[in-house]
Protein backbone atom coordinates (compact mmCIF):
# COMPACT_ATOMS: atom_id res chain seq x y z
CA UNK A 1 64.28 236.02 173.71
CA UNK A 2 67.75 235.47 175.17
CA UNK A 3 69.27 234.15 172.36
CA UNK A 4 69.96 238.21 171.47
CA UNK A 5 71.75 237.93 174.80
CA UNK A 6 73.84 234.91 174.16
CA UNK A 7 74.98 236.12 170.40
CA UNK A 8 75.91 239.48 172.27
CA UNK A 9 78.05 237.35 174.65
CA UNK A 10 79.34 235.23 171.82
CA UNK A 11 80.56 238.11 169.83
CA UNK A 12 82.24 239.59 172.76
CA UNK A 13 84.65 236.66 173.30
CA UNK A 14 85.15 236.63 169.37
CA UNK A 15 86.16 239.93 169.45
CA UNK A 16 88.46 239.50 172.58
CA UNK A 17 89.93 236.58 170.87
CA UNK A 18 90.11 237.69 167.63
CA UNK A 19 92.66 240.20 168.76
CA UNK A 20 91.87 242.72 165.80
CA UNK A 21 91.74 240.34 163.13
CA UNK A 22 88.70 239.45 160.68
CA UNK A 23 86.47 236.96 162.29
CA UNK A 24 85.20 234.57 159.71
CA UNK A 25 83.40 231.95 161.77
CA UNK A 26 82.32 230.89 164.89
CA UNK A 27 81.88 227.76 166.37
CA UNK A 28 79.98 226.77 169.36
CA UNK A 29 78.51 224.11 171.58
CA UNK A 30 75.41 224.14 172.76
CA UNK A 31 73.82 221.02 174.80
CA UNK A 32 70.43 219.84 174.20
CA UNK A 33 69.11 220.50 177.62
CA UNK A 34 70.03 224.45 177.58
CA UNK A 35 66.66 226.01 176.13
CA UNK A 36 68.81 227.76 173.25
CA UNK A 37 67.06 227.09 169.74
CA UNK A 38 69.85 227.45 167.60
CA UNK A 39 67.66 228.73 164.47
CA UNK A 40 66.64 231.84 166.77
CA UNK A 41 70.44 231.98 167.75
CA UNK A 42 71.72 232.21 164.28
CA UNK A 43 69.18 234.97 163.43
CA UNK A 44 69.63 236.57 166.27
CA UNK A 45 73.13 236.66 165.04
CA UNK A 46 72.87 237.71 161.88
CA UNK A 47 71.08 240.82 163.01
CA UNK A 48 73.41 241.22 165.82
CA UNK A 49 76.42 241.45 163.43
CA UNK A 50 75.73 243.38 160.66
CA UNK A 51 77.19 245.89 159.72
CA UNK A 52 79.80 245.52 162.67
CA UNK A 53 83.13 244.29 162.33
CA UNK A 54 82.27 240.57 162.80
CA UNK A 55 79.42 241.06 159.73
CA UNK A 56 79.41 238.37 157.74
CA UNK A 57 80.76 235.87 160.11
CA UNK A 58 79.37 232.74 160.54
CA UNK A 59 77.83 231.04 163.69
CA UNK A 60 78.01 227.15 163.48
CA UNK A 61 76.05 225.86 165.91
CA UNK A 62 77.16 222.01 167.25
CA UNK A 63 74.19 220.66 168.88
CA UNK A 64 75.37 218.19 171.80
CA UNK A 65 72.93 215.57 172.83
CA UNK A 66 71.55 214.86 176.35
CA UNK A 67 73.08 211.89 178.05
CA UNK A 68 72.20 210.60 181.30
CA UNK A 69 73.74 208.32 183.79
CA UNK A 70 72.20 206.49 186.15
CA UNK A 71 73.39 205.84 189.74
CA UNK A 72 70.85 202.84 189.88
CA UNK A 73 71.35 200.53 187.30
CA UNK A 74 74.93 201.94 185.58
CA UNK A 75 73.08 202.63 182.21
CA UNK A 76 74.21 205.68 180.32
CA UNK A 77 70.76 206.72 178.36
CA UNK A 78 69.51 209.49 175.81
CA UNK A 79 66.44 210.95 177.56
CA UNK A 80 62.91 210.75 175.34
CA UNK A 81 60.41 212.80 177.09
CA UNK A 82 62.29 216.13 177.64
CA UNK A 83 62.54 217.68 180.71
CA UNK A 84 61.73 214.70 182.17
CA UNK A 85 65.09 213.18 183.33
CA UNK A 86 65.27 209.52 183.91
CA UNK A 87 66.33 206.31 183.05
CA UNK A 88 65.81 205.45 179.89
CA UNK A 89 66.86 201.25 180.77
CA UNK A 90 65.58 201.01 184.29
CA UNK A 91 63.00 204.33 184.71
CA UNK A 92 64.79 205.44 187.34
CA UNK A 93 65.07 208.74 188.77
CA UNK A 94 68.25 208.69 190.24
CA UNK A 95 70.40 210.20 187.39
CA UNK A 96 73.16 212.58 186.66
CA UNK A 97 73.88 214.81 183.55
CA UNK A 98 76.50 213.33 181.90
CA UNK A 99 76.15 215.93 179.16
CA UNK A 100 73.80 218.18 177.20
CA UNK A 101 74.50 221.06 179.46
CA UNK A 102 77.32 222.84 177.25
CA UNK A 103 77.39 226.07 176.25
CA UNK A 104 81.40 226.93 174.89
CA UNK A 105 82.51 228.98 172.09
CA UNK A 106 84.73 225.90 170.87
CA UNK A 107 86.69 227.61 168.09
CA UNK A 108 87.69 231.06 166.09
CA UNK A 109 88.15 231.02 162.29
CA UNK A 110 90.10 234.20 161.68
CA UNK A 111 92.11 235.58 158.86
């Protein structure tokens, strides 16, 4: 599971960040094609900070949709079949990521 992993990173750039003071929330963006389940990340969280100095802060996870572009016919598509990636207008293969790929803490609410 390396969603303990990833809320281990996450809380070390809130606490770097943070700078000392209370952490009440954290926000972060995770694209659709990164194999993160965000329930399992927010547990993993949970259990992760409590009883540390970010316990009780909250983990709001932004979920940021696959998009694909494609370098045959121009069409920007939302992919169906997962991992599968191509067109979803023309079928072809020829794509690029446009997003889904994110992973960013996006933003710190402290006291």
């Amino acid at each position: 599971m390396h969603e303990m992993a990833l809320s281990r990173s996450i809380a070390d750039i809130a606490r770097r960040r943070a700078e000392g003071r209370a952490v009440r929330a954290v926000e972060i963006d995770v694209g659709e094609l990164r194999q993160v389940v965000p329930d399992t990340l927010r547990r993993c969280w949970t259990l992760l900070v409590r009883g540390s100095d970010l316990d009780g802060a909250a983990l709001r996870v932004n979920r940021i949709p696959a998009v694909l572009g494609c370098r045959a016919c121009g069409a920007r598509t939302t992919p169906t079949d997962l991992p599968i990636l191509v067109c979803g207008a023309c079928a072809a293969p020829d794509v690029e990521v446009v997003s889904g790929e994110e992973f960013l803490v996006r933003a710190l609410e402290v006291d």
